[in-house]
PDB file of N, CA and C in Angstrom:
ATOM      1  N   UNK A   1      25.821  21.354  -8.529  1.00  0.00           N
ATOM      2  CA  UNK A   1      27.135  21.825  -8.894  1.00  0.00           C
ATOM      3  C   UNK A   1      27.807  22.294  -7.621  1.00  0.00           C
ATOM      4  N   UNK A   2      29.128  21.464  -7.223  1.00  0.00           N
ATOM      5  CA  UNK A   2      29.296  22.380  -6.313  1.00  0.00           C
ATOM      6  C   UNK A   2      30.685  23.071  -6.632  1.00  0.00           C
ATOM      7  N   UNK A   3      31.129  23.555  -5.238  1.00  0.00           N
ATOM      8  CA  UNK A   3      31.995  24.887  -5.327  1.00  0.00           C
ATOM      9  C   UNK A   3      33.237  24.160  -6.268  1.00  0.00           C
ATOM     10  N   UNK A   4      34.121  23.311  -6.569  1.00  0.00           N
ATOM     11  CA  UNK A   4      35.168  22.785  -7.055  1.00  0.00           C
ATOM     12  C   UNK A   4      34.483  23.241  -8.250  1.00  0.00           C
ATOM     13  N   UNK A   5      33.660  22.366  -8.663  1.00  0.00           N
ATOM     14  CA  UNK A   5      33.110  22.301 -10.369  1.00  0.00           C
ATOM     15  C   UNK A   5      32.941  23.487 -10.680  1.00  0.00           C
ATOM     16  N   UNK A   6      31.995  24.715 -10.207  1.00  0.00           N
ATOM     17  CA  UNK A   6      31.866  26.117 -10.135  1.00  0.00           C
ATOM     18  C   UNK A   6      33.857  26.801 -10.233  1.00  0.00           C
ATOM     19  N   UNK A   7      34.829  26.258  -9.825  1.00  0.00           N
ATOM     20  CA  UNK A   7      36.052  27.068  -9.766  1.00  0.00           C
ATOM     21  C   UNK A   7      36.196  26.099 -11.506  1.00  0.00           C
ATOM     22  N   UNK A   8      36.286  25.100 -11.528  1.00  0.00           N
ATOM     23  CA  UNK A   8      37.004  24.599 -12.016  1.00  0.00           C
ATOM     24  C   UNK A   8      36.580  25.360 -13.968  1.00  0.00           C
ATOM     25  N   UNK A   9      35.352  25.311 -13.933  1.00  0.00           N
ATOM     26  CA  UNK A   9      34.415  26.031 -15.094  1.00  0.00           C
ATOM     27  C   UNK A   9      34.865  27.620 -15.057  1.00  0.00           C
ATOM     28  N   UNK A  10      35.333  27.658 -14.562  1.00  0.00           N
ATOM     29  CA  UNK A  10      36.012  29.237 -14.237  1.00  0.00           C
ATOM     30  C   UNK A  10      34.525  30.306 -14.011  1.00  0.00           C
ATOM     31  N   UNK A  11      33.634  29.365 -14.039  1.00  0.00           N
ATOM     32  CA  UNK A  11      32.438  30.775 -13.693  1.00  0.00           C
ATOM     33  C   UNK A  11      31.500  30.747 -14.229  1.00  0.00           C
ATOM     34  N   UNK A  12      31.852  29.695 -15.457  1.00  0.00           N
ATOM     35  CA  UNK A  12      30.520  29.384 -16.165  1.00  0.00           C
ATOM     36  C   UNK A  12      29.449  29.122 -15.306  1.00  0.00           C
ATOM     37  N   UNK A  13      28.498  29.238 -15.827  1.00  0.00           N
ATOM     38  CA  UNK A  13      26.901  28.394 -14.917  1.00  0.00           C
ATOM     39  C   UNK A  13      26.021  27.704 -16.311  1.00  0.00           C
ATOM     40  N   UNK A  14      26.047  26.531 -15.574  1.00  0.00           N
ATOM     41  CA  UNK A  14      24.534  25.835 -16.344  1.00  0.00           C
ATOM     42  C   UNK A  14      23.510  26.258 -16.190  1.00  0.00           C
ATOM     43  N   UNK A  15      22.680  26.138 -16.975  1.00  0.00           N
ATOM     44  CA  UNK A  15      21.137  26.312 -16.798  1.00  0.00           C
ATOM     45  C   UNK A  15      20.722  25.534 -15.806  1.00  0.00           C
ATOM     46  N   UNK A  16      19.835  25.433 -15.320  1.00  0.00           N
ATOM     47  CA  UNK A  16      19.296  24.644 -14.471  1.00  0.00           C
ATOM     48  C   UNK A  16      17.753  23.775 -14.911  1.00  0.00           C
ATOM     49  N   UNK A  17      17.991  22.660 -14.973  1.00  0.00           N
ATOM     50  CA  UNK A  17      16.938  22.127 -15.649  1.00  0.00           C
ATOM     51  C   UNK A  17      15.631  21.950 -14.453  1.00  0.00           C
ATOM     52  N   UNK A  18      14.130  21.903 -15.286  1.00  0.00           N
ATOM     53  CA  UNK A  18      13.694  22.014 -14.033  1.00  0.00           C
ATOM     54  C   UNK A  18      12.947  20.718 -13.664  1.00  0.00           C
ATOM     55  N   UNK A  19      12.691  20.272 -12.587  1.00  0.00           N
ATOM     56  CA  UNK A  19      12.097  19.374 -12.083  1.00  0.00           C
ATOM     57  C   UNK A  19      10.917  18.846 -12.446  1.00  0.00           C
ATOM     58  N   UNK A  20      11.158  17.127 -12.798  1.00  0.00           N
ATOM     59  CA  UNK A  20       9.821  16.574 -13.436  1.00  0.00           C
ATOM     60  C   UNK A  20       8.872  16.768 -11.845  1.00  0.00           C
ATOM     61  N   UNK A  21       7.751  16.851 -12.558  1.00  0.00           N
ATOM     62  CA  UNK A  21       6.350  16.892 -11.765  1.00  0.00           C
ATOM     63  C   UNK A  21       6.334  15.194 -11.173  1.00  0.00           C
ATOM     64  N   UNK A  22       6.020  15.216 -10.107  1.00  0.00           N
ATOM     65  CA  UNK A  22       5.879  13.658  -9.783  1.00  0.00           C
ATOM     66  C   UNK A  22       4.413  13.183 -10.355  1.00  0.00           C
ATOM     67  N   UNK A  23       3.995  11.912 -10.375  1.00  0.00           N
ATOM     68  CA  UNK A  23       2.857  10.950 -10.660  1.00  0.00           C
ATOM     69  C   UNK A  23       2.164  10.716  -9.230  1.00  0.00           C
ATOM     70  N   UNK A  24       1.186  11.540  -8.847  1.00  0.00           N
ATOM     71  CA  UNK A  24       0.392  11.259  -7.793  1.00  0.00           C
ATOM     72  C   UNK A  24       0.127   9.931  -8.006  1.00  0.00           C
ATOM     73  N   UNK A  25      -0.617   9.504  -9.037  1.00  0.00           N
ATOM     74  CA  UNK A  25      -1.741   8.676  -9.316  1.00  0.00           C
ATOM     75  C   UNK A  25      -3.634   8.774  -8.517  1.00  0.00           C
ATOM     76  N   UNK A  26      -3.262  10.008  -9.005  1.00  0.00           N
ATOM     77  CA  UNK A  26      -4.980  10.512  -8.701  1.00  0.00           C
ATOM     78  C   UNK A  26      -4.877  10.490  -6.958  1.00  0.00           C
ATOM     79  N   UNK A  27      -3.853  10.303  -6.112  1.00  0.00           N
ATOM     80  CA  UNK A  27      -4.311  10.705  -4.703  1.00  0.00           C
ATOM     81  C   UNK A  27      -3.334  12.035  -4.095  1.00  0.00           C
ATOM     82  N   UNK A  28      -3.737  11.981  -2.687  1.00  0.00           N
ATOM     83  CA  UNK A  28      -2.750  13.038  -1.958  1.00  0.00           C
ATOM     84  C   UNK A  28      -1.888  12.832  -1.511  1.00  0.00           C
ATOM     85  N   UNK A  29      -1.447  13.291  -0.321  1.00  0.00           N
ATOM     86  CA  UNK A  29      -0.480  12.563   0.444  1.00  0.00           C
ATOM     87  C   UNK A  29      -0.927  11.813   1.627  1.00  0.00           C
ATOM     88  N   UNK A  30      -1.844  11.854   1.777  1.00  0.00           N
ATOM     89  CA  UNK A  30      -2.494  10.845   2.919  1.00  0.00           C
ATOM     90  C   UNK A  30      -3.018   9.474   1.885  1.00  0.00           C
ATOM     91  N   UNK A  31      -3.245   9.582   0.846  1.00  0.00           N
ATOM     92  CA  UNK A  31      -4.025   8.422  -0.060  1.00  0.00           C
ATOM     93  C   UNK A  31      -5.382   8.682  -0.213  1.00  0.00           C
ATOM     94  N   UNK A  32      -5.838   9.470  -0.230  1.00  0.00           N
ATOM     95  CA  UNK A  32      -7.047  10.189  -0.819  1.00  0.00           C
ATOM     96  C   UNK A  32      -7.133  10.592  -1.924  1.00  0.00           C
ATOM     97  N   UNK A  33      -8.780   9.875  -2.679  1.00  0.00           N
ATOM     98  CA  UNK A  33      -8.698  10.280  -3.898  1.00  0.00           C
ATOM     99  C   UNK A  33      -8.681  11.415  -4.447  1.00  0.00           C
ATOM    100  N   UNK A  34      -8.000  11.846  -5.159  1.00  0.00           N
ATOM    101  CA  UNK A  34      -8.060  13.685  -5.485  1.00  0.00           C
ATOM    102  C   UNK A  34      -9.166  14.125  -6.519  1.00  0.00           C
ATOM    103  N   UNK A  35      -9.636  15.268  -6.429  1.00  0.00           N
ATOM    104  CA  UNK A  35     -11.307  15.517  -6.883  1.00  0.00           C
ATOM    105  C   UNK A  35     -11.072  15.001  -8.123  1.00  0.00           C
ATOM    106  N   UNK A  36     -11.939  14.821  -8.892  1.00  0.00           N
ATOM    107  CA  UNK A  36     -11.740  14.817 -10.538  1.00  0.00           C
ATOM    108  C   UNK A  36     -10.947  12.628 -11.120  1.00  0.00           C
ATOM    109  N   UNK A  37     -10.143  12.571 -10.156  1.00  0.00           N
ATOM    110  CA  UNK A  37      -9.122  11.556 -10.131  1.00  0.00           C
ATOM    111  C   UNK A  37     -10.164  10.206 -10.529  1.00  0.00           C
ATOM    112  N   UNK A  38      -9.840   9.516 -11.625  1.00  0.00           N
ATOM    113  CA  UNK A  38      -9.950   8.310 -11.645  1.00  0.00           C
ATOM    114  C   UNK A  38      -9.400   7.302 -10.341  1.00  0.00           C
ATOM    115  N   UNK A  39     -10.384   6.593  -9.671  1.00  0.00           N
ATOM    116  CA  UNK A  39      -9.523   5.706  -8.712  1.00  0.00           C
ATOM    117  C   UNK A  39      -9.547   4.145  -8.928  1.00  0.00           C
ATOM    118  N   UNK A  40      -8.777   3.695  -8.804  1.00  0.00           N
ATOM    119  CA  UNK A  40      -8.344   2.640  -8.888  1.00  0.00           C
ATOM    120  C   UNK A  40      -8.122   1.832  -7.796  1.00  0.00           C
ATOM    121  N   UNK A  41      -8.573   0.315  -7.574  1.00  0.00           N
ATOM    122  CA  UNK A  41      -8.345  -0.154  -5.868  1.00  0.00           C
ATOM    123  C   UNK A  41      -7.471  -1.398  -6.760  1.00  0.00           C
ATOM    124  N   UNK A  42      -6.692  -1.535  -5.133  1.00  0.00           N
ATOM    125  CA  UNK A  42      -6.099  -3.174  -5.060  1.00  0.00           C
ATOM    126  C   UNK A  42      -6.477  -4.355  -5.868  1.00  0.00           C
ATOM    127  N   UNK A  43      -5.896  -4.796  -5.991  1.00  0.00           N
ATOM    128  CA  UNK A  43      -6.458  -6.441  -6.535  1.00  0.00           C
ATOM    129  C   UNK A  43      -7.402  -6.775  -5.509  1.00  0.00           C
ATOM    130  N   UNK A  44      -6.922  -6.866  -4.150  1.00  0.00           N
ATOM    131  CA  UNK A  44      -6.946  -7.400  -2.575  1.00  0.00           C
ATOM    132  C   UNK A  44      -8.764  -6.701  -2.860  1.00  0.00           C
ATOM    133  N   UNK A  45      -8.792  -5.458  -2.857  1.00  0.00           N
ATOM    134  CA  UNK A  45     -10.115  -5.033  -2.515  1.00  0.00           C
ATOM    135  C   UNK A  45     -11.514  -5.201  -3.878  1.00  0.00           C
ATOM    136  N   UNK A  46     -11.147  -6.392  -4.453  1.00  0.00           N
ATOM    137  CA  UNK A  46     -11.907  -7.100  -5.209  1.00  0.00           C
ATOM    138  C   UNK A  46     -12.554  -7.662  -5.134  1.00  0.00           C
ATOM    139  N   UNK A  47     -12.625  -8.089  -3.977  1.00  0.00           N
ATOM    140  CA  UNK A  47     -12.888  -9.915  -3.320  1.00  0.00           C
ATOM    141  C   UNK A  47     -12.504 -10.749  -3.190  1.00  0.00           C
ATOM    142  N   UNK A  48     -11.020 -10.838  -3.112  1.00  0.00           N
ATOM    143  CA  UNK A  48     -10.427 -12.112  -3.818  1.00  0.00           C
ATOM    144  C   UNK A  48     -10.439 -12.794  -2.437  1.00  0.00           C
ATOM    145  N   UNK A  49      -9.862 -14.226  -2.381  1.00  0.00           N
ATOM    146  CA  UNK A  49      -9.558 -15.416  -1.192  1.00  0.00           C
ATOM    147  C   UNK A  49      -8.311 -15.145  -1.329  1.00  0.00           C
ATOM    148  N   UNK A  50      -7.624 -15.228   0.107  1.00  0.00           N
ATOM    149  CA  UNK A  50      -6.357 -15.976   0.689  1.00  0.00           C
ATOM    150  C   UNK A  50      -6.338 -17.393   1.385  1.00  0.00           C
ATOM    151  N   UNK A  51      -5.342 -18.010   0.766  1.00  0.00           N
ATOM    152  CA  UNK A  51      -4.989 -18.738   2.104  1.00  0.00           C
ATOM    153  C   UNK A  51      -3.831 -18.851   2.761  1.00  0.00           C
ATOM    154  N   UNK A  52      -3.989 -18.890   3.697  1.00  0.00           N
ATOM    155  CA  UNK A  52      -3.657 -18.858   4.989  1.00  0.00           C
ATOM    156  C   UNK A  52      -1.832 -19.367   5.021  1.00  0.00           C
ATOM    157  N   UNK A  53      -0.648 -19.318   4.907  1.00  0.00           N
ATOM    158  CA  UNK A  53       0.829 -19.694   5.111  1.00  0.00           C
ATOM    159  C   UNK A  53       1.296 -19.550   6.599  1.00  0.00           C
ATOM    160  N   UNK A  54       2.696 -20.452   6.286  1.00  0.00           N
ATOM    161  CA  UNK A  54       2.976 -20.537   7.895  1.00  0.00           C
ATOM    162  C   UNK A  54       3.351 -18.864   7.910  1.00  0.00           C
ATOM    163  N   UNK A  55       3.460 -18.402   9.306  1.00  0.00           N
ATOM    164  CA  UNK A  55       4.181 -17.242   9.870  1.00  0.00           C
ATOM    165  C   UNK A  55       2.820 -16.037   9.244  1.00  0.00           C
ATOM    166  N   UNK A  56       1.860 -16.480   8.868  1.00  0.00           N
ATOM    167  CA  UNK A  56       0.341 -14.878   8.573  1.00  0.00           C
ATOM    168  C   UNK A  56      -0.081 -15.597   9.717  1.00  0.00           C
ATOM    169  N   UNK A  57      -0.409 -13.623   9.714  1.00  0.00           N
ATOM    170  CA  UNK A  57      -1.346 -13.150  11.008  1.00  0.00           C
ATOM    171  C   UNK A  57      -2.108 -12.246  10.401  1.00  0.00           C
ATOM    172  N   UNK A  58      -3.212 -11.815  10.797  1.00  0.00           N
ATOM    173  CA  UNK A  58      -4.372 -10.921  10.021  1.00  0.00           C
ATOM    174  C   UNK A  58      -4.171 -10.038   9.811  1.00  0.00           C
ATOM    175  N   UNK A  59      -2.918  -9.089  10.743  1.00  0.00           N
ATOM    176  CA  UNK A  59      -2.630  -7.924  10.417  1.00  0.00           C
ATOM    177  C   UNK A  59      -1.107  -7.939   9.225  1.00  0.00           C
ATOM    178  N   UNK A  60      -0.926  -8.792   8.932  1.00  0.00           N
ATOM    179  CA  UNK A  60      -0.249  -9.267   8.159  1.00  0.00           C
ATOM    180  C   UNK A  60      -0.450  -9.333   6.852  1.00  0.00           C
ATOM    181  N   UNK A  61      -1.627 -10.356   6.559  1.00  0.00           N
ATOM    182  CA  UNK A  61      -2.428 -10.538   5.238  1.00  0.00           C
ATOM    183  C   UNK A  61      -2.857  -9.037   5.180  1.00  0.00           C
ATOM    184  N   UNK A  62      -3.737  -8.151   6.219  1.00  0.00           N
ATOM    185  CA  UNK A  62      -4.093  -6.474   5.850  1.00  0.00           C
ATOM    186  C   UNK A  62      -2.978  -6.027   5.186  1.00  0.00           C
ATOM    187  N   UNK A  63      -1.994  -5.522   5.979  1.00  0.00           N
ATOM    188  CA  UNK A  63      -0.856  -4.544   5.493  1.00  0.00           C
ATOM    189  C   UNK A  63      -0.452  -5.164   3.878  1.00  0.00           C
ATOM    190  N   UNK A  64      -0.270  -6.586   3.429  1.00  0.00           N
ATOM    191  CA  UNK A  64       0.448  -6.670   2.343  1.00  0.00           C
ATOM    192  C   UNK A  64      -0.720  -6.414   1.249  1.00  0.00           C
ATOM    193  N   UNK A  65      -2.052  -6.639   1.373  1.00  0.00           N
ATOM    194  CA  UNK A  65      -3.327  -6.877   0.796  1.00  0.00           C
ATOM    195  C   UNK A  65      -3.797  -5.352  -0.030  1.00  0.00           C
ATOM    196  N   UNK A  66      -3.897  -4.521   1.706  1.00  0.00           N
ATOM    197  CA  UNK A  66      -4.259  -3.420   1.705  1.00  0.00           C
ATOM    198  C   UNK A  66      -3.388  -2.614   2.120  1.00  0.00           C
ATOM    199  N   UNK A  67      -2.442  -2.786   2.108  1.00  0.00           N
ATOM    200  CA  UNK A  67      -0.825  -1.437   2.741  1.00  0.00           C
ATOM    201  C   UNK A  67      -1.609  -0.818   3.882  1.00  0.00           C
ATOM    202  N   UNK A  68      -2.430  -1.177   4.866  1.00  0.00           N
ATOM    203  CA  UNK A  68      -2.517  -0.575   6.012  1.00  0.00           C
ATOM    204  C   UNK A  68      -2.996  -1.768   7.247  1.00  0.00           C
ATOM    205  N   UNK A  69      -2.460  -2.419   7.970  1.00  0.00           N
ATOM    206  CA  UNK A  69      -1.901  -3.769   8.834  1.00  0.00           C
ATOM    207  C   UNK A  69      -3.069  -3.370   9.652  1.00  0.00           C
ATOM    208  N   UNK A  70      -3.501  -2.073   9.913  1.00  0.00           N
ATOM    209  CA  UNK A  70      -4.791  -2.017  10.933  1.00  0.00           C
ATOM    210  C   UNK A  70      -6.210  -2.520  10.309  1.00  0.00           C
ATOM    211  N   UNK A  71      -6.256  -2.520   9.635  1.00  0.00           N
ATOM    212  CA  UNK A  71      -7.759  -3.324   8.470  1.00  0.00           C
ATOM    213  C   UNK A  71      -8.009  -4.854   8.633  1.00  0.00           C
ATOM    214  N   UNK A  72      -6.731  -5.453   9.476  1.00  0.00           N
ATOM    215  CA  UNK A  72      -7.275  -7.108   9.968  1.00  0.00           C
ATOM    216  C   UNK A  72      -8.347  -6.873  10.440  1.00  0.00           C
ATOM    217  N   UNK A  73      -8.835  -6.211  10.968  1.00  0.00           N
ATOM    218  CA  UNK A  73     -10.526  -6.165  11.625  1.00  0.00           C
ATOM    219  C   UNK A  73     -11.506  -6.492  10.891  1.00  0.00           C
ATOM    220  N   UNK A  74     -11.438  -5.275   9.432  1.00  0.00           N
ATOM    221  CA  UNK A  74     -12.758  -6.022   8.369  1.00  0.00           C
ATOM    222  C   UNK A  74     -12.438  -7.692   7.889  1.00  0.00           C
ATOM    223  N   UNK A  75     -10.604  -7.793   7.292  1.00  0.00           N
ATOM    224  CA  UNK A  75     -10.613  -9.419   7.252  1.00  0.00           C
ATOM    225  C   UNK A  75     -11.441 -10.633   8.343  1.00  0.00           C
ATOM    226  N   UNK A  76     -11.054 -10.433   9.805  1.00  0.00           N
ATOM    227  CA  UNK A  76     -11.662 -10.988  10.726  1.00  0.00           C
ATOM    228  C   UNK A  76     -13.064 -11.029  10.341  1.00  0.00           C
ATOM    229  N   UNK A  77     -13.405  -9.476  10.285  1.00  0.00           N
ATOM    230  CA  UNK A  77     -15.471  -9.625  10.539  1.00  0.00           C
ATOM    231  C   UNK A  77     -16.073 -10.472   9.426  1.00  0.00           C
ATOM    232  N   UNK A  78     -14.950 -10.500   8.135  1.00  0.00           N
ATOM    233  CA  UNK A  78     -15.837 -11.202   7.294  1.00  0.00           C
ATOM    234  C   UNK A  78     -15.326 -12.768   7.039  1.00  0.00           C
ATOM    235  N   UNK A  79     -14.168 -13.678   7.917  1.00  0.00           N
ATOM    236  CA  UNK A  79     -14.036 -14.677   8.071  1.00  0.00           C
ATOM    237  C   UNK A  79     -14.331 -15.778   9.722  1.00  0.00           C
ATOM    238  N   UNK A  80     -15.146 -14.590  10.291  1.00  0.00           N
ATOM    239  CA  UNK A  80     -15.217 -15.296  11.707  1.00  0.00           C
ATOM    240  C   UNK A  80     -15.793 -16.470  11.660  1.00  0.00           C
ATOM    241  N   UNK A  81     -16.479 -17.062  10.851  1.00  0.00           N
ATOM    242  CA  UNK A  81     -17.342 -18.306  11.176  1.00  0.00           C
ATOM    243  C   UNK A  81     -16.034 -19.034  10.811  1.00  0.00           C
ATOM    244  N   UNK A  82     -15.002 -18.659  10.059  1.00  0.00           N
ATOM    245  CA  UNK A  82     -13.886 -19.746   9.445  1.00  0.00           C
ATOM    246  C   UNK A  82     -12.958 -19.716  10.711  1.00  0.00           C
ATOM    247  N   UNK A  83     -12.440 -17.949  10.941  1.00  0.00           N
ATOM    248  CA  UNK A  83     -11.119 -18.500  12.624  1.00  0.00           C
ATOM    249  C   UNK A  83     -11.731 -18.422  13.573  1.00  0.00           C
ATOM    250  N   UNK A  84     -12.910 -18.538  14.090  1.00  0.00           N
ATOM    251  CA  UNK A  84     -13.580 -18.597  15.277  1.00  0.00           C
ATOM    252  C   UNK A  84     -13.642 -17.128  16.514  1.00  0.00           C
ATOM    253  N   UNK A  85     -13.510 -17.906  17.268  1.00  0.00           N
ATOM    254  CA  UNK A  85     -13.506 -16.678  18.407  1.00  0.00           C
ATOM    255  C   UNK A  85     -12.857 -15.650  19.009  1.00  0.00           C
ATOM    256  N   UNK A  86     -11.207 -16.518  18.378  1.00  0.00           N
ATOM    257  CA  UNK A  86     -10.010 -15.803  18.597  1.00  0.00           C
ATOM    258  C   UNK A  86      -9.221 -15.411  17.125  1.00  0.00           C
ATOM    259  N   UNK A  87      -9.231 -14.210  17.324  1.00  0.00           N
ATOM    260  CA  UNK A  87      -8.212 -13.928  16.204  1.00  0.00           C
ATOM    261  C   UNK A  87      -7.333 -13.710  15.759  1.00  0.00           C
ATOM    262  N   UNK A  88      -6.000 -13.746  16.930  1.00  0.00           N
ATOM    263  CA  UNK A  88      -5.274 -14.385  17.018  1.00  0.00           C
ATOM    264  C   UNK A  88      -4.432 -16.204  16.523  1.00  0.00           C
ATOM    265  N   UNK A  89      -6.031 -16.630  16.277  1.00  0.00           N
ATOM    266  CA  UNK A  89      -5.743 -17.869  15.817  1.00  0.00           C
ATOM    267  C   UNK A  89      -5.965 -18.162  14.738  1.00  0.00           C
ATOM    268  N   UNK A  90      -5.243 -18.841  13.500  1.00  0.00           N
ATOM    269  CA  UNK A  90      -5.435 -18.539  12.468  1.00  0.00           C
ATOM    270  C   UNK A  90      -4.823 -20.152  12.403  1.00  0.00           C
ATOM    271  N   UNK A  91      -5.184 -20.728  11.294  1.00  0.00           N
ATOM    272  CA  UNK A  91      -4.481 -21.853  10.650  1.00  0.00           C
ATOM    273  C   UNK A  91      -4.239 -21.926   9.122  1.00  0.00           C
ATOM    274  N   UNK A  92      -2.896 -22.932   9.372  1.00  0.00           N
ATOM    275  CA  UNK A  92      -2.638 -22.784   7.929  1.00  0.00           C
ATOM    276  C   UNK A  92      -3.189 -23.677   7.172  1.00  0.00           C
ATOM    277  N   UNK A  93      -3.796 -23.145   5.723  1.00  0.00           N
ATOM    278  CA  UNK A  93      -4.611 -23.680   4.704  1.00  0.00           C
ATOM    279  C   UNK A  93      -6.120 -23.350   4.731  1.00  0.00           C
ATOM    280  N   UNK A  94      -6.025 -22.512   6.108  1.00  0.00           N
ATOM    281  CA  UNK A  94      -7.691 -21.980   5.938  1.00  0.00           C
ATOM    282  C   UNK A  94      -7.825 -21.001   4.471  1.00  0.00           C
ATOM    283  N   UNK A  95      -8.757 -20.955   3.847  1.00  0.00           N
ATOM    284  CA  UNK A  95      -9.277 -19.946   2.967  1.00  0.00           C
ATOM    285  C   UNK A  95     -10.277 -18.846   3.412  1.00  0.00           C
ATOM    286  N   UNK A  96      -9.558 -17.388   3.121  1.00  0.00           N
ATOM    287  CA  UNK A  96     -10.029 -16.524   3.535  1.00  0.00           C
ATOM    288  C   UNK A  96     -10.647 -15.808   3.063  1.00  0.00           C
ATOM    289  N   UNK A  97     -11.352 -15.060   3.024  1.00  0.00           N
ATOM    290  CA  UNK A  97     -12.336 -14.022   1.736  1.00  0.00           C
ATOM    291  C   UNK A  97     -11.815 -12.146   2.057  1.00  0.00           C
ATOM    292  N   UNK A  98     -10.824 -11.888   1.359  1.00  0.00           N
ATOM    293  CA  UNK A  98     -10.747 -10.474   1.405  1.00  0.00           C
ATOM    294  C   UNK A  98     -11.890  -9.858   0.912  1.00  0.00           C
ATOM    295  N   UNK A  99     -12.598  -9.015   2.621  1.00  0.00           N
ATOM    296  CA  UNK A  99     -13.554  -8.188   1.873  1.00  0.00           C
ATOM    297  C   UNK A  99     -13.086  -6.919   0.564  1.00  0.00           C
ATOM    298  N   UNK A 100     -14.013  -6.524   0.224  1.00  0.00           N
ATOM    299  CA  UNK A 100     -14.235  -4.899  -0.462  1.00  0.00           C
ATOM    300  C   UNK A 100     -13.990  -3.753   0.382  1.00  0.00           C
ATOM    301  N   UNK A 101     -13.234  -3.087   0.622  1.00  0.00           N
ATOM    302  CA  UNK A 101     -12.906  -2.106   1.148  1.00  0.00           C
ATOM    303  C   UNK A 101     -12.981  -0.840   0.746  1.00  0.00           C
TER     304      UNK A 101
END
């Protein structure tokens, strides 16, 4: 409410309603499960396969998979026999195995 609406009401006041509680969903604010909390993971941290589209990069497939782009590392460790030595190099139509996280 501001000052106009406050003149214009001549003085009245509303109640003030109070604020819904937000929906954690069982974590914190870092993403930690909260004690007691049922947790729930990703699709991504199921096991599932990707493959591979033009313009992915590993930290790419992480971040959309797992919402954190630094986790291409476990993708890598558990597809190295598929992109080889460099991981940087990736091709398209390879099939990938999202680990369990």
């Amino acid at each position: 409410m501001g000052l106009f609406d406050f003149l214009s009401n001549k003085g009245e006041e509303k109640p003030v309603q109070p604020a819904a509680k937000p929906q954690t969903g069982g974590t914190d604010f870092f993403g930690n499960a909260a004690p007691g909390a049922a947790t729930t993971q990703p699709a991504a941290a199921k096991g599932d396969s990707y493959t591979v589209v033009s313009g992915d990069s590993l930290s790419k497939i992480a971040k959309h998979h797992y919402g954190d782009a630094s986790k291409w590392h476990q993708i890598y460790e558990a597809n190295k026999a598929i992109i080889g030595a460099n991981p940087d190099h990736i091709e398209v139509g390879q099939q990938l195995t999202l680990p369990t996280l």
